[in-house]
PDB file of N, CA and C in Angstrom:
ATOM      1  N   UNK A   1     -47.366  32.667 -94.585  1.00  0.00           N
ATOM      2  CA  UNK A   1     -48.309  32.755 -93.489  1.00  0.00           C
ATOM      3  C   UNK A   1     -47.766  31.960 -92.298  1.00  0.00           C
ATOM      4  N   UNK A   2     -48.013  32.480 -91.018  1.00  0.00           N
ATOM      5  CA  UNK A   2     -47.537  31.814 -90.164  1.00  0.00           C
ATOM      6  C   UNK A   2     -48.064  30.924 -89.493  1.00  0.00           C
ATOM      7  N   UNK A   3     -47.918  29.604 -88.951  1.00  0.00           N
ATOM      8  CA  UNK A   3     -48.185  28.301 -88.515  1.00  0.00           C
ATOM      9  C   UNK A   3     -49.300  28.705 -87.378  1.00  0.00           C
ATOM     10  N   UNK A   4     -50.723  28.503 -87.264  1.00  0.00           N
ATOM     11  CA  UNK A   4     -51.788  28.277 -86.233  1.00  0.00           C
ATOM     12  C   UNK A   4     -51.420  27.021 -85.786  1.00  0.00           C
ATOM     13  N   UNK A   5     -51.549  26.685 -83.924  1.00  0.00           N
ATOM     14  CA  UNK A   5     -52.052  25.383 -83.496  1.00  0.00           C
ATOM     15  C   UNK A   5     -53.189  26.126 -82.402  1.00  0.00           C
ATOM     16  N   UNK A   6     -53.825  25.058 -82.750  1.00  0.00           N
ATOM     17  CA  UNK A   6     -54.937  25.283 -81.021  1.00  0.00           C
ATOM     18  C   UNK A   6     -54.873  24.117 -80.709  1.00  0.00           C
ATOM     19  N   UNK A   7     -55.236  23.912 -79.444  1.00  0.00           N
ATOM     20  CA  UNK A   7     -55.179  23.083 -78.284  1.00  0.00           C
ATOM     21  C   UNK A   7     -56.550  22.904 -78.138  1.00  0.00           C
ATOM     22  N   UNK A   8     -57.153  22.387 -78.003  1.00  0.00           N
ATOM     23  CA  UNK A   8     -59.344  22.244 -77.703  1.00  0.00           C
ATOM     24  C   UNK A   8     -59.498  21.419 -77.347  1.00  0.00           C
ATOM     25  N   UNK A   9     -60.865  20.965 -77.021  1.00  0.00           N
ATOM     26  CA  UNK A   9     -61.696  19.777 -76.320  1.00  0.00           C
ATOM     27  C   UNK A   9     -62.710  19.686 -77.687  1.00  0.00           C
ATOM     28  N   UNK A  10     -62.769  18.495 -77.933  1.00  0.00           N
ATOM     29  CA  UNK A  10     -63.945  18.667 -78.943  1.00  0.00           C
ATOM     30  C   UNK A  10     -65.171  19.004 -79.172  1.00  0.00           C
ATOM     31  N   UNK A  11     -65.880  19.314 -77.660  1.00  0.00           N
ATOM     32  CA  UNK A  11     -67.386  19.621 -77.479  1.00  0.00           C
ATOM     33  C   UNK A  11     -67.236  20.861 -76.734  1.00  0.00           C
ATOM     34  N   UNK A  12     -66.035  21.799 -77.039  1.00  0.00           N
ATOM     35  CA  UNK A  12     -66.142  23.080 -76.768  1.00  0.00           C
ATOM     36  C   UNK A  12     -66.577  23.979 -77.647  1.00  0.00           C
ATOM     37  N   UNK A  13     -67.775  24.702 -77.015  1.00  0.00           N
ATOM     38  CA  UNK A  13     -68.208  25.658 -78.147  1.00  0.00           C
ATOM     39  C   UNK A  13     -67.275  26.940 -78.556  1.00  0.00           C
ATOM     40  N   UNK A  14     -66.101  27.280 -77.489  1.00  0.00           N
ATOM     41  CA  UNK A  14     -65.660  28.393 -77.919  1.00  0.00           C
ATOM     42  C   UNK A  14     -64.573  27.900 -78.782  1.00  0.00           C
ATOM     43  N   UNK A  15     -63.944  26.359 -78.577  1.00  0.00           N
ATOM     44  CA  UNK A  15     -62.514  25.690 -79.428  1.00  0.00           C
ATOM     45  C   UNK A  15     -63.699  25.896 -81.291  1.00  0.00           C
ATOM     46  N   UNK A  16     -64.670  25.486 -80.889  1.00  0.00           N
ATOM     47  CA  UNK A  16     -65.648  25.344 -82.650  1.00  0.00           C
ATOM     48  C   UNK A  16     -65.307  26.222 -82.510  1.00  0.00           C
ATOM     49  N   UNK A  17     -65.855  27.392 -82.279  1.00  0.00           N
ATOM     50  CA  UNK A  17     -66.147  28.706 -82.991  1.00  0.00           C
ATOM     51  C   UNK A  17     -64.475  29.593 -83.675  1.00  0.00           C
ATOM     52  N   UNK A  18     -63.548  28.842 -82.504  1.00  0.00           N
ATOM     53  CA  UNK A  18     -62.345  29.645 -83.046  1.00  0.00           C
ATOM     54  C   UNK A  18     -61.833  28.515 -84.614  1.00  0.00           C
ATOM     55  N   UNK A  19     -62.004  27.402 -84.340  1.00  0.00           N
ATOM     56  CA  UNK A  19     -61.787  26.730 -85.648  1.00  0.00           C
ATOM     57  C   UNK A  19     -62.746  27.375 -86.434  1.00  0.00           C
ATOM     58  N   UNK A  20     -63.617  27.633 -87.103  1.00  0.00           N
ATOM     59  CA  UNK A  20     -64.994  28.524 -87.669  1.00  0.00           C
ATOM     60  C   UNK A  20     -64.335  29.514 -87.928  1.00  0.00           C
ATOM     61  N   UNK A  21     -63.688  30.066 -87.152  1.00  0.00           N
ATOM     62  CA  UNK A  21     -62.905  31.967 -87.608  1.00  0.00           C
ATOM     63  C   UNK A  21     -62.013  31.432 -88.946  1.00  0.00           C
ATOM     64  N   UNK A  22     -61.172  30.525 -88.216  1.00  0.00           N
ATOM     65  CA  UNK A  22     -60.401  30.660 -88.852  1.00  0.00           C
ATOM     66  C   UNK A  22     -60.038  29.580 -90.149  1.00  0.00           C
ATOM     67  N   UNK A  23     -61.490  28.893 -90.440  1.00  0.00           N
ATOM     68  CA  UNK A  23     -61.685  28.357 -91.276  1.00  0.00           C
ATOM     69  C   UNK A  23     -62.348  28.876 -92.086  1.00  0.00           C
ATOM     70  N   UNK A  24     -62.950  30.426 -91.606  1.00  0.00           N
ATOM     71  CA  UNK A  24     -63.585  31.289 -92.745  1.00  0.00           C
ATOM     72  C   UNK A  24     -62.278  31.931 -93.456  1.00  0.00           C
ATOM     73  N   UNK A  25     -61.260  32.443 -92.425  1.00  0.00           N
ATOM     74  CA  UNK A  25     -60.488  33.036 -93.496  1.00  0.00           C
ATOM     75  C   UNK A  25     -59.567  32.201 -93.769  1.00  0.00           C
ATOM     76  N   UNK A  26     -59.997  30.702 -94.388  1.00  0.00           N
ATOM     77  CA  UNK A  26     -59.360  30.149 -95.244  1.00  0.00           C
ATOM     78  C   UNK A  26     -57.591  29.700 -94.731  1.00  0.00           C
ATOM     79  N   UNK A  27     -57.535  30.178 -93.246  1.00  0.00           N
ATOM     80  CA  UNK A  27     -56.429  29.584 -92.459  1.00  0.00           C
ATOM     81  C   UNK A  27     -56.604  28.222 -91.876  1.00  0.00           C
ATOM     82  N   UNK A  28     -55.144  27.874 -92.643  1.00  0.00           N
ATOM     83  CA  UNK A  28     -54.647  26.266 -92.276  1.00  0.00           C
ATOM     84  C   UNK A  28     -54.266  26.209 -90.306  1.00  0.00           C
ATOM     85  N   UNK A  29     -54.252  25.012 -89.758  1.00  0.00           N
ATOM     86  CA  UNK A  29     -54.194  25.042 -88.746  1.00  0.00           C
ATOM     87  C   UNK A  29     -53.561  23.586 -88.146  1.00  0.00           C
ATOM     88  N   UNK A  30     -52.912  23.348 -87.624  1.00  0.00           N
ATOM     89  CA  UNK A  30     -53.091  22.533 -86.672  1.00  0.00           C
ATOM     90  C   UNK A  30     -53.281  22.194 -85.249  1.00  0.00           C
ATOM     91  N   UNK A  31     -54.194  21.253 -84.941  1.00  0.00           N
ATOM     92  CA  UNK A  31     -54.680  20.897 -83.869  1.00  0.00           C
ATOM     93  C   UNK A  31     -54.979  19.885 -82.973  1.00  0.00           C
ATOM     94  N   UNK A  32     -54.638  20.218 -81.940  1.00  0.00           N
ATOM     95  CA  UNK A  32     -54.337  19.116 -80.843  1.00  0.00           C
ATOM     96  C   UNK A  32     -55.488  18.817 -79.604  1.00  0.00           C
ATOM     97  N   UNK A  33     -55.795  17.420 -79.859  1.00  0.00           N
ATOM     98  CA  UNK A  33     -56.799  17.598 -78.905  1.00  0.00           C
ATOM     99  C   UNK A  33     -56.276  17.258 -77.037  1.00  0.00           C
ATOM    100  N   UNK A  34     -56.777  17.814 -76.075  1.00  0.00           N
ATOM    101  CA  UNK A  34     -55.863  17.860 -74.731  1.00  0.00           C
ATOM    102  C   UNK A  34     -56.427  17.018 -73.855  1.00  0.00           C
ATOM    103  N   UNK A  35     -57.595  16.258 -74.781  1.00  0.00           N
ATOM    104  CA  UNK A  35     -58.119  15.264 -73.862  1.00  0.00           C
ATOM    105  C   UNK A  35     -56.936  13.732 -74.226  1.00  0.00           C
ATOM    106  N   UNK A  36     -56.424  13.867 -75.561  1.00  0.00           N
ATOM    107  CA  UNK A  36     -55.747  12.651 -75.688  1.00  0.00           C
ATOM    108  C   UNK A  36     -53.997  13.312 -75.263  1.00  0.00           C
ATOM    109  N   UNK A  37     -53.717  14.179 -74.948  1.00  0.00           N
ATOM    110  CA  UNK A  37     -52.672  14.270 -74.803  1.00  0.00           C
ATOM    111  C   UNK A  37     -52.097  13.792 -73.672  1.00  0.00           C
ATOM    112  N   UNK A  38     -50.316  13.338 -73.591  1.00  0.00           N
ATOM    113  CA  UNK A  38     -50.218  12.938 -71.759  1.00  0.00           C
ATOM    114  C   UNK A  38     -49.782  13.917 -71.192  1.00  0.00           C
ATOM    115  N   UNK A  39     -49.275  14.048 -69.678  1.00  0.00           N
ATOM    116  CA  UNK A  39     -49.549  14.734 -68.370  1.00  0.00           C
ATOM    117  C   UNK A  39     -47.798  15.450 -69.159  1.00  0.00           C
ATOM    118  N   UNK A  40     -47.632  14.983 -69.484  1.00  0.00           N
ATOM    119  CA  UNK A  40     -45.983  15.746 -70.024  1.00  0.00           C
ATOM    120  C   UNK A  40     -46.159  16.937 -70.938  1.00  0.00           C
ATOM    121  N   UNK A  41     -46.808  16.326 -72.031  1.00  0.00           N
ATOM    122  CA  UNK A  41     -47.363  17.020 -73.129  1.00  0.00           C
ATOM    123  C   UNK A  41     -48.397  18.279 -72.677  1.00  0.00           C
ATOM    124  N   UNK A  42     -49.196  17.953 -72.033  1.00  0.00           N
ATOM    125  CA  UNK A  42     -49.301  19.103 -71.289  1.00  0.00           C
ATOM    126  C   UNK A  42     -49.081  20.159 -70.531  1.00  0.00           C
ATOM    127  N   UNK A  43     -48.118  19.669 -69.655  1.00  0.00           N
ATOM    128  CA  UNK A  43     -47.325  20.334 -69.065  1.00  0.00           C
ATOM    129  C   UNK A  43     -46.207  21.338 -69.764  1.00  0.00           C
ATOM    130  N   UNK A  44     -46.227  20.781 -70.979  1.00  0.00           N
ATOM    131  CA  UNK A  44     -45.203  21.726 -71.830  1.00  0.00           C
ATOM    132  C   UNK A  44     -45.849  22.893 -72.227  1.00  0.00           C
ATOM    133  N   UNK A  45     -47.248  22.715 -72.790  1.00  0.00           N
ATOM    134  CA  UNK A  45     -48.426  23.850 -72.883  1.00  0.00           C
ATOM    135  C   UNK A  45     -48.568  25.003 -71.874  1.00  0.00           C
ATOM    136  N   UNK A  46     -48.816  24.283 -70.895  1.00  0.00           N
ATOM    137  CA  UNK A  46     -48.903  25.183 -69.037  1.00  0.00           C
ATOM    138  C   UNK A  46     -47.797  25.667 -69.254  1.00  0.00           C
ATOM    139  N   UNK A  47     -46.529  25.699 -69.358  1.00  0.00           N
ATOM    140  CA  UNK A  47     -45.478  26.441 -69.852  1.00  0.00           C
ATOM    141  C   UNK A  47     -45.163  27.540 -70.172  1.00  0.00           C
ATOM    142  N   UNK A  48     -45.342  27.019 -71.698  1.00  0.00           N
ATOM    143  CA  UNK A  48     -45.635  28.205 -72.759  1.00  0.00           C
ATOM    144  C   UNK A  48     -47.128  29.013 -72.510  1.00  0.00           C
ATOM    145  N   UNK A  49     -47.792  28.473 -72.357  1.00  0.00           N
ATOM    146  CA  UNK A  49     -49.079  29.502 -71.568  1.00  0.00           C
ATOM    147  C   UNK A  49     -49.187  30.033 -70.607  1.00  0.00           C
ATOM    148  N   UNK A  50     -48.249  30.009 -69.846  1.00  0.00           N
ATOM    149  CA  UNK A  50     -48.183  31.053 -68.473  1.00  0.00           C
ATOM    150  C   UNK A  50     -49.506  30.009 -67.615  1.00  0.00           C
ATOM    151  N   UNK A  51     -49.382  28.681 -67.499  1.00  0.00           N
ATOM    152  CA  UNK A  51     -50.717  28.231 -67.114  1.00  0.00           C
ATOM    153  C   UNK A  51     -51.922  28.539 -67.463  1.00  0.00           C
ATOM    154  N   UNK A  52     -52.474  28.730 -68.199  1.00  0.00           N
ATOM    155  CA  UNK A  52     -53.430  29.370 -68.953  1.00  0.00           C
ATOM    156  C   UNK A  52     -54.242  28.246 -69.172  1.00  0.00           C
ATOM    157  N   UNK A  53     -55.741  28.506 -67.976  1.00  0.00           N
ATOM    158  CA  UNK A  53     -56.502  27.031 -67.881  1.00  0.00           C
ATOM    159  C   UNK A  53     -57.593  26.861 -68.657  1.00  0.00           C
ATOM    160  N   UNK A  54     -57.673  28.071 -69.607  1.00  0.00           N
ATOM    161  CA  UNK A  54     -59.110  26.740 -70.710  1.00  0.00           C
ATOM    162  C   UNK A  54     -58.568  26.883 -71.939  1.00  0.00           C
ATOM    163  N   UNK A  55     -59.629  26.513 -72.666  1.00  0.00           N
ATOM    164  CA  UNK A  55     -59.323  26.195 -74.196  1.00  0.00           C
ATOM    165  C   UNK A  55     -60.205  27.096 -74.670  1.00  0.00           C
ATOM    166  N   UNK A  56     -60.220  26.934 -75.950  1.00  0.00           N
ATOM    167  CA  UNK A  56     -59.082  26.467 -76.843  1.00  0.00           C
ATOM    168  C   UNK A  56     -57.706  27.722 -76.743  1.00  0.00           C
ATOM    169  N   UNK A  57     -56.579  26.753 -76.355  1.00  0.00           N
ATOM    170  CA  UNK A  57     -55.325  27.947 -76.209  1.00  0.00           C
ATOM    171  C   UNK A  57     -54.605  27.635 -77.982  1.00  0.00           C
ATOM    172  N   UNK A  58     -54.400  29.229 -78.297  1.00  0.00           N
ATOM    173  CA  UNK A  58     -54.142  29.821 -79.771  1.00  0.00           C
ATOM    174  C   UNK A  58     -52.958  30.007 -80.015  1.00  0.00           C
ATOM    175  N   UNK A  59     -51.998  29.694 -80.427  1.00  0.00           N
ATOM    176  CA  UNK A  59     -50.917  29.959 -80.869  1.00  0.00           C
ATOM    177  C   UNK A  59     -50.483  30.393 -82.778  1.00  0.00           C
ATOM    178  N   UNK A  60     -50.339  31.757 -83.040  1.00  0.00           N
ATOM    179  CA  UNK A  60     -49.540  31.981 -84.094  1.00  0.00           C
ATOM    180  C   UNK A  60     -48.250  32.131 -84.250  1.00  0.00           C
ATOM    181  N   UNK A  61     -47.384  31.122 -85.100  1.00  0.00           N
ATOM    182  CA  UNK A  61     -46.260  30.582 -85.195  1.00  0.00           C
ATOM    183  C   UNK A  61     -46.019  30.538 -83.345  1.00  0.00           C
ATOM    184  N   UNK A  62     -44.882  31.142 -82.379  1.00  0.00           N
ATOM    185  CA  UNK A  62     -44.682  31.144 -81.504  1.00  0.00           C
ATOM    186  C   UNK A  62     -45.282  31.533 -80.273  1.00  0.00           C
ATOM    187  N   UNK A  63     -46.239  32.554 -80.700  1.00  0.00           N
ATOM    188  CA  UNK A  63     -46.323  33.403 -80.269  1.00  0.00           C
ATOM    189  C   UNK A  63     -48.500  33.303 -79.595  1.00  0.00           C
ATOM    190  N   UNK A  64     -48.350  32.818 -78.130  1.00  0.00           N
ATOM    191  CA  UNK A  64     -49.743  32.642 -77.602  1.00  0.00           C
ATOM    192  C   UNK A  64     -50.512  33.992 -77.498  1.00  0.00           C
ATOM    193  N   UNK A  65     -51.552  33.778 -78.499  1.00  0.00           N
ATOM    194  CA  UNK A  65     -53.035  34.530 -78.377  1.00  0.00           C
ATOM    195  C   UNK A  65     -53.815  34.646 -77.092  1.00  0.00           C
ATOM    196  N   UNK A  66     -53.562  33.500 -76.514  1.00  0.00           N
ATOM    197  CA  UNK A  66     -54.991  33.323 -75.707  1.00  0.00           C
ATOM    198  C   UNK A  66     -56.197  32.418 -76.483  1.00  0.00           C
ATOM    199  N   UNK A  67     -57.282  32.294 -76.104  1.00  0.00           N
ATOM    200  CA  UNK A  67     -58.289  31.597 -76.534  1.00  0.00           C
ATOM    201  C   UNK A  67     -58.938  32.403 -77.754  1.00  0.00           C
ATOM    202  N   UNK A  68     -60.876  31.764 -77.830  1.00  0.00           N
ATOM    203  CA  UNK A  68     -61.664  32.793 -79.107  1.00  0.00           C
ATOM    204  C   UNK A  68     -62.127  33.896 -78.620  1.00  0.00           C
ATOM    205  N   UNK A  69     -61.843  34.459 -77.395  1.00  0.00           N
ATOM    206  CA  UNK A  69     -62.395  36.074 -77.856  1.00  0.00           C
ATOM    207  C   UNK A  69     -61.155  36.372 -77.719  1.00  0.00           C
ATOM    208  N   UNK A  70     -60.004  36.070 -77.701  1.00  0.00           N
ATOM    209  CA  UNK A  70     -58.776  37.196 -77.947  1.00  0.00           C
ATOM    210  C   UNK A  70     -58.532  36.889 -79.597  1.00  0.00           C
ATOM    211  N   UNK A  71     -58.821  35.597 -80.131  1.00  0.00           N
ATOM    212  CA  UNK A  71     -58.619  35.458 -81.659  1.00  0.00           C
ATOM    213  C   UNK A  71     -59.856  36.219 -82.261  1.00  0.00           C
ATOM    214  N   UNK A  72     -61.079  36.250 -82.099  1.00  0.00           N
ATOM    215  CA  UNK A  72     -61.652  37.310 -82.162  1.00  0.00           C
ATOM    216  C   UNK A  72     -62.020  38.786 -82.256  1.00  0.00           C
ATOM    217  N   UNK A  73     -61.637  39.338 -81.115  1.00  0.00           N
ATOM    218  CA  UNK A  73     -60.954  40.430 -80.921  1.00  0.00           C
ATOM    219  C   UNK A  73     -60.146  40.826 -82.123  1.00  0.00           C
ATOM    220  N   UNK A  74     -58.936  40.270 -81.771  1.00  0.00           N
ATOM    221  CA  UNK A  74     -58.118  40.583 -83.103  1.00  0.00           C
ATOM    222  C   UNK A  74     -58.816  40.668 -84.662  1.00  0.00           C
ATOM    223  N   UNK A  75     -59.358  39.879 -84.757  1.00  0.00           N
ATOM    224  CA  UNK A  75     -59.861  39.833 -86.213  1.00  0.00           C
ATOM    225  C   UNK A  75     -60.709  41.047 -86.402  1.00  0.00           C
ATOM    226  N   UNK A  76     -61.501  41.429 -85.758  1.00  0.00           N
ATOM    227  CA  UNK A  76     -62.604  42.356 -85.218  1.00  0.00           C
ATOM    228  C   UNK A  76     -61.744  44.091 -85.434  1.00  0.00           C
ATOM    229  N   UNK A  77     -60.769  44.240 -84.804  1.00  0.00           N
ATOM    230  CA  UNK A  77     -59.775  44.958 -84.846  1.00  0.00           C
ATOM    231  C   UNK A  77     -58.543  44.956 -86.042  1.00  0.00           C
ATOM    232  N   UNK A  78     -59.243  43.807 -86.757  1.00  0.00           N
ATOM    233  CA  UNK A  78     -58.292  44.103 -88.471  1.00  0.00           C
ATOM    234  C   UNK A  78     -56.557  43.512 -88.076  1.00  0.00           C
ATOM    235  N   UNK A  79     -56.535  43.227 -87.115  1.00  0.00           N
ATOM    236  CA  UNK A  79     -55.069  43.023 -86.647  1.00  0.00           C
ATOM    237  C   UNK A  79     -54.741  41.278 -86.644  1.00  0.00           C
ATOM    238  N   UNK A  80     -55.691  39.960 -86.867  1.00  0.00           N
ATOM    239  CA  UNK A  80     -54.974  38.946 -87.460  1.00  0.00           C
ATOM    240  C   UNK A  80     -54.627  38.771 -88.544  1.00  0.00           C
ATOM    241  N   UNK A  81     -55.063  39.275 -89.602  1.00  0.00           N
ATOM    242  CA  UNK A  81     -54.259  39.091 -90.620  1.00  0.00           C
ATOM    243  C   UNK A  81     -53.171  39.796 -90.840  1.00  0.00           C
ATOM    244  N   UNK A  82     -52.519  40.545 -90.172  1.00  0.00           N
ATOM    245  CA  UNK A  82     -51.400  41.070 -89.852  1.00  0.00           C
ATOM    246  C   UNK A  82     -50.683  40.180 -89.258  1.00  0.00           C
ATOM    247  N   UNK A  83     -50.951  39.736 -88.404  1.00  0.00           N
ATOM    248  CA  UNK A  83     -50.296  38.627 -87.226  1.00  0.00           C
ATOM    249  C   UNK A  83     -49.995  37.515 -88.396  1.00  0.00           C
ATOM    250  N   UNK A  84     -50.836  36.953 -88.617  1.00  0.00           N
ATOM    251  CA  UNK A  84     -50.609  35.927 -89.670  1.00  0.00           C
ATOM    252  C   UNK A  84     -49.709  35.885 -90.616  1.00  0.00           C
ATOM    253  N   UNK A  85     -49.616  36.917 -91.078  1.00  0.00           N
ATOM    254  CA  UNK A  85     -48.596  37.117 -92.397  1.00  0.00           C
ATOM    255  C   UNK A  85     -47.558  38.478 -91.974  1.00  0.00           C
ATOM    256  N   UNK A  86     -47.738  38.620 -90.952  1.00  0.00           N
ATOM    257  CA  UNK A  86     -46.106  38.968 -90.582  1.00  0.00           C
ATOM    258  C   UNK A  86     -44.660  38.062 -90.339  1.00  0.00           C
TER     259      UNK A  86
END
């Protein structure tokens, strides 16, 4: 299976709900919170996200989702667990 990180704020309802997805289907994750991160560490994110300004930003193994309605979406459409274990 391939490596989840999200990026969140902790009192975001859409960062919960995408941890919630993907703690129903029993996917491991790691996660970073962007309030403790520094201005570098972030900046490496804005990066790889094409600047991409809210949270929670989704990454499987390399490869950025977007936030919870694009991890959503997908699931909805039968197509993360494909992603996952491709």
């Amino acid at each position: 299976m391939k490596p989840v990180t999200i990026y969140v704020k902790q009192t975001c309802p859409y960062c919960i709900n995408a941890k919630r997805l993907l703690e129903h289907k029993s996917v491991m994750y790691t996660e970073f919170d962007v309030t403790k991160m520094s201005e570098t560490q972030l900046e490496e994110v804005a990066v790889k996200t094409n600047h991409y300004r809210t949270v929670p930003k989704i990454f499987i193994g390399d490869t950025f989702i977007g936030g919870f309605d694009n991890l959503n979406k997908l699931d909805r459409e039968g197509k993360l667990d494909e992603m996952l274990s491709a």
